[in-house]
N, C-alpha and C. Protein backbone atom coordinates (compact mmCIF):
# COMPACT_ATOMS: atom_id res chain seq x y z
N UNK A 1 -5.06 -9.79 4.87
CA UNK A 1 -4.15 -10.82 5.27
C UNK A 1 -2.86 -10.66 4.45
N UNK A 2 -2.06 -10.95 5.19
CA UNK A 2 -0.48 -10.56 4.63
C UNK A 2 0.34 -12.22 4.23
N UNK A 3 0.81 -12.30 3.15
CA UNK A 3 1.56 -13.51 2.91
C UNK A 3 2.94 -13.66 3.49
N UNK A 4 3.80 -15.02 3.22
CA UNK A 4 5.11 -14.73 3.78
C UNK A 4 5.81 -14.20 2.96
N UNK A 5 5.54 -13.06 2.05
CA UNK A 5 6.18 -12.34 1.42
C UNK A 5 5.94 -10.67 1.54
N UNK A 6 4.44 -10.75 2.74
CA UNK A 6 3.76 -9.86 3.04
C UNK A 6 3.19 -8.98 1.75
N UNK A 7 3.18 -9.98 0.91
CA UNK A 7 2.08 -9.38 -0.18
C UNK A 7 0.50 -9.52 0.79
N UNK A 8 -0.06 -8.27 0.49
CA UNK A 8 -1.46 -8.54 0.68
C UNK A 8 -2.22 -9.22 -0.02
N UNK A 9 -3.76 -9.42 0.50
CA UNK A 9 -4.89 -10.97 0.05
C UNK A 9 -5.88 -10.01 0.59
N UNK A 10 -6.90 -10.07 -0.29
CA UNK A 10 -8.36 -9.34 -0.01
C UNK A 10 -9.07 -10.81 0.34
N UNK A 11 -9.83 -10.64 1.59
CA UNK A 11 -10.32 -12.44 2.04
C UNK A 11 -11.89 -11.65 1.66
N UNK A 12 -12.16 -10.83 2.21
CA UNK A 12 -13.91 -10.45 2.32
C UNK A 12 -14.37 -9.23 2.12
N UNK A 13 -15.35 -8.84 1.86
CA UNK A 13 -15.62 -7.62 1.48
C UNK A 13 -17.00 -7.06 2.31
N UNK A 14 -17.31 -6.46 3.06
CA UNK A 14 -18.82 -6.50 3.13
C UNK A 14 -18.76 -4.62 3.19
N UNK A 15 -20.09 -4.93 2.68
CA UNK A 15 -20.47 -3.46 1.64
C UNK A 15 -21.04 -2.78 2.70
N UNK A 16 -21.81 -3.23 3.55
CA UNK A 16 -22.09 -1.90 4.82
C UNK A 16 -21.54 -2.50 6.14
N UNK A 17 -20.66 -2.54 6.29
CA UNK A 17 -19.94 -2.54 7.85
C UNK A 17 -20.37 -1.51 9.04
N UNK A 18 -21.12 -2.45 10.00
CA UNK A 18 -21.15 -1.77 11.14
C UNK A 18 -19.71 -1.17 11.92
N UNK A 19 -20.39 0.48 12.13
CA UNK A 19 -19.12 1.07 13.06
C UNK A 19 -19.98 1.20 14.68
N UNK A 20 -20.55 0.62 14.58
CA UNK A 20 -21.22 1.08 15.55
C UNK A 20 -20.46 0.81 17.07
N UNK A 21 -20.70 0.94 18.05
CA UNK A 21 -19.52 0.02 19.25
C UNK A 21 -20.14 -0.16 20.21
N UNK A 22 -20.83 -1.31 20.55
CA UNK A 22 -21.16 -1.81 21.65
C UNK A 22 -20.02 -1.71 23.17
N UNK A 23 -18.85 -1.61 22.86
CA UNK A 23 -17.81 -1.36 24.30
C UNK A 23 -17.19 -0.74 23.95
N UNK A 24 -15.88 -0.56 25.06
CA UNK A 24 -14.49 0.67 25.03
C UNK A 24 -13.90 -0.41 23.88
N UNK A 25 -13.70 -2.14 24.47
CA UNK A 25 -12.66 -2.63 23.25
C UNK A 25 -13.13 -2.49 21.55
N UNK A 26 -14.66 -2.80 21.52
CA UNK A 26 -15.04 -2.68 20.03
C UNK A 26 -14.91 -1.16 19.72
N UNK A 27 -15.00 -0.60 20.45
CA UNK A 27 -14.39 1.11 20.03
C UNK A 27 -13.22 1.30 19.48
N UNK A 28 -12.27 0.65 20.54
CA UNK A 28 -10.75 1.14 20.34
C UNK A 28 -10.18 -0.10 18.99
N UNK A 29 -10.96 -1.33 18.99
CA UNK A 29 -10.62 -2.33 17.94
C UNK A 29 -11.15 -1.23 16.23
N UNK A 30 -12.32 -1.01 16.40
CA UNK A 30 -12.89 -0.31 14.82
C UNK A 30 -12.02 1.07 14.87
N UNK A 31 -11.56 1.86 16.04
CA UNK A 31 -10.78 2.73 15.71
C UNK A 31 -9.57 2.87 15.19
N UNK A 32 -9.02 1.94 15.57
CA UNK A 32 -7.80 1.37 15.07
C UNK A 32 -7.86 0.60 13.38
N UNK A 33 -9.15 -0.08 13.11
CA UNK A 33 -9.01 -0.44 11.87
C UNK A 33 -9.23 0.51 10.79
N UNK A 34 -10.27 2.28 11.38
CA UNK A 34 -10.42 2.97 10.70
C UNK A 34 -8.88 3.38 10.26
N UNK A 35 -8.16 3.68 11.04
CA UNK A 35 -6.72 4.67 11.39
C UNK A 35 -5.64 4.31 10.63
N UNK A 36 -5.81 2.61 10.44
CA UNK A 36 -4.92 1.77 9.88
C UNK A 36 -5.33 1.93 8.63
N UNK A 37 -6.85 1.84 7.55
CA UNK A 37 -7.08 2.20 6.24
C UNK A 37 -6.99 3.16 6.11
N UNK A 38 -6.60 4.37 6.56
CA UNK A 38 -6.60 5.59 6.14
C UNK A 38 -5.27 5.56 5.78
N UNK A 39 -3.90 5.02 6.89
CA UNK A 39 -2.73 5.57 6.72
C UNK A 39 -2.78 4.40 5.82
N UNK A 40 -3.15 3.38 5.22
CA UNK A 40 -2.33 2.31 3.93
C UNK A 40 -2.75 3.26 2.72
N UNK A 41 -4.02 3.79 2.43
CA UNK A 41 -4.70 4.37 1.66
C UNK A 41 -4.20 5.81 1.25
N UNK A 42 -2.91 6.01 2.64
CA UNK A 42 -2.36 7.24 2.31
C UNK A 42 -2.93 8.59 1.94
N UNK A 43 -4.81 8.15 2.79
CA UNK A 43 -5.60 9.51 2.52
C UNK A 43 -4.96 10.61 4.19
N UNK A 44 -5.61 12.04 3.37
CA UNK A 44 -5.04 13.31 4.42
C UNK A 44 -5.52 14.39 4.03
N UNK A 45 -5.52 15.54 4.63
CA UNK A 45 -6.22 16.42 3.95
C UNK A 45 -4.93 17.28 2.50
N UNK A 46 -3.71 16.87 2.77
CA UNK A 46 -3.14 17.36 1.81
C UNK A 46 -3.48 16.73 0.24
N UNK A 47 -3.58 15.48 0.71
CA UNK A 47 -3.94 14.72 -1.00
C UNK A 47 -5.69 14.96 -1.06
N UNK A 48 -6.42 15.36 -0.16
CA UNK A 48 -8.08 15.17 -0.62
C UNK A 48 -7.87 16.74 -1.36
N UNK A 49 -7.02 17.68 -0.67
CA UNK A 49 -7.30 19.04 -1.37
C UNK A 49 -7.04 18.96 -2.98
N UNK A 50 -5.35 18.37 -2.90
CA UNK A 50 -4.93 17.88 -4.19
C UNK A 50 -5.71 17.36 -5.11
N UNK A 51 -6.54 16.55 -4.89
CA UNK A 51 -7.33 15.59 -5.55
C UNK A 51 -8.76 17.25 -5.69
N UNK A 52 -9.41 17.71 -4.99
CA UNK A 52 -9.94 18.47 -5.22
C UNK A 52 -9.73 19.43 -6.60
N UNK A 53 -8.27 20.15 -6.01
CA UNK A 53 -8.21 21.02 -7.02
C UNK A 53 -8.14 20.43 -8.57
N UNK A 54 -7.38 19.23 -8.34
CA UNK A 54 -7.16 18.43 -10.01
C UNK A 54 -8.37 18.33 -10.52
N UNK A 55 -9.41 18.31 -9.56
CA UNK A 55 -10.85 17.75 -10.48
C UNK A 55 -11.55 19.29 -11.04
N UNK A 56 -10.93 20.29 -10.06
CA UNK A 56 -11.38 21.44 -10.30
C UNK A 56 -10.96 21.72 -11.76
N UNK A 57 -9.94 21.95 -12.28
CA UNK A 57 -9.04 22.03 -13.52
C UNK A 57 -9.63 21.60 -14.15
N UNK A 58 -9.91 20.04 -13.93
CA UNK A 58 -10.36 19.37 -15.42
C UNK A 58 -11.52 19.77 -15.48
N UNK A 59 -12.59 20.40 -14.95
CA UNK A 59 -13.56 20.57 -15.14
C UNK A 59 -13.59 21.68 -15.75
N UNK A 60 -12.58 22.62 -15.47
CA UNK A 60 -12.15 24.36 -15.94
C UNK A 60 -11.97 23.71 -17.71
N UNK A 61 -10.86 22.86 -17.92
CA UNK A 61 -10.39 22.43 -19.18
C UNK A 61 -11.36 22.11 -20.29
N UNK A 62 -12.10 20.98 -19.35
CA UNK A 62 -13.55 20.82 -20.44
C UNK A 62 -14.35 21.94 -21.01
N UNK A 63 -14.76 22.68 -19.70
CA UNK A 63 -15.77 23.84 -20.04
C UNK A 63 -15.24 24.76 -21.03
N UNK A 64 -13.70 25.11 -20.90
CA UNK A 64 -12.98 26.34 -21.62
C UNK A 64 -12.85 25.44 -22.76
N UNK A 65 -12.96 24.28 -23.19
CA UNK A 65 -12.50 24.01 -24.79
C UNK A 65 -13.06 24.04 -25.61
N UNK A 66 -12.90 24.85 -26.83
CA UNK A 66 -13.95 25.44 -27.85
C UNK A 66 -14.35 23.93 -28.40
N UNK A 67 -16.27 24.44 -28.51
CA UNK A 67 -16.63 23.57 -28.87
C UNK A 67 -17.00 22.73 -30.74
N UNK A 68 -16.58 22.02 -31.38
CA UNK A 68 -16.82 21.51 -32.64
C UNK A 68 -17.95 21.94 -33.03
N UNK A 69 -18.60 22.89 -34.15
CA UNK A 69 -19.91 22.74 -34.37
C UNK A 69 -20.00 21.49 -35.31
N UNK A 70 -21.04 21.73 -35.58
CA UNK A 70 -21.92 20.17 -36.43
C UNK A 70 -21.39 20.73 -38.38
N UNK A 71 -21.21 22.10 -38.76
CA UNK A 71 -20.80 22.78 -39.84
C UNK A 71 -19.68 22.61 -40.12
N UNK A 72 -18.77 22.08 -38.93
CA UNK A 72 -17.38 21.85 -39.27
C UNK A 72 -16.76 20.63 -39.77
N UNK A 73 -18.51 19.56 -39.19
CA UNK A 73 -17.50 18.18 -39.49
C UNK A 73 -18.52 17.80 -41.03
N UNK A 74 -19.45 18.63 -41.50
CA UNK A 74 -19.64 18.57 -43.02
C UNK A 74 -18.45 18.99 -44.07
């Protein structure tokens, strides 16, 4: 829900939402609400790759950083 300032308002949350579609309108209504969180959420495959490779790195970063032995911090 949007205010008259069109700040957004989170009203409800439910944790497993049926997609399921009983008709063409509950089809084209949940398709449209999928289509609409994707583009606010600004997900795509350019930012999921992005987001991929970044996690790739940090995981490269951790593994490659020499590790402290236990002799060093006596």
């Amino acid at each position: 829900m949007l205010d008259a300032k069109l700040r957004p308002s989170l009203i409800e949350v439910n944790q497993m939402p049926s997609f399921a579609t009983d008709s063409s309108l509950d089809f084209r209504i949940k398709k449209g609400l999928i289509q609409d969180c994707l583009r606010t959420l600004c997900l795509n495959m350019n930012r999921k790759n992005g987001y991929k490779k970044e996690k790739r790195n940090k995981i490269n970063d951790r593994l490659m950083k020499p590790t402290v032995k236990l002799s060093d911090l006596t």
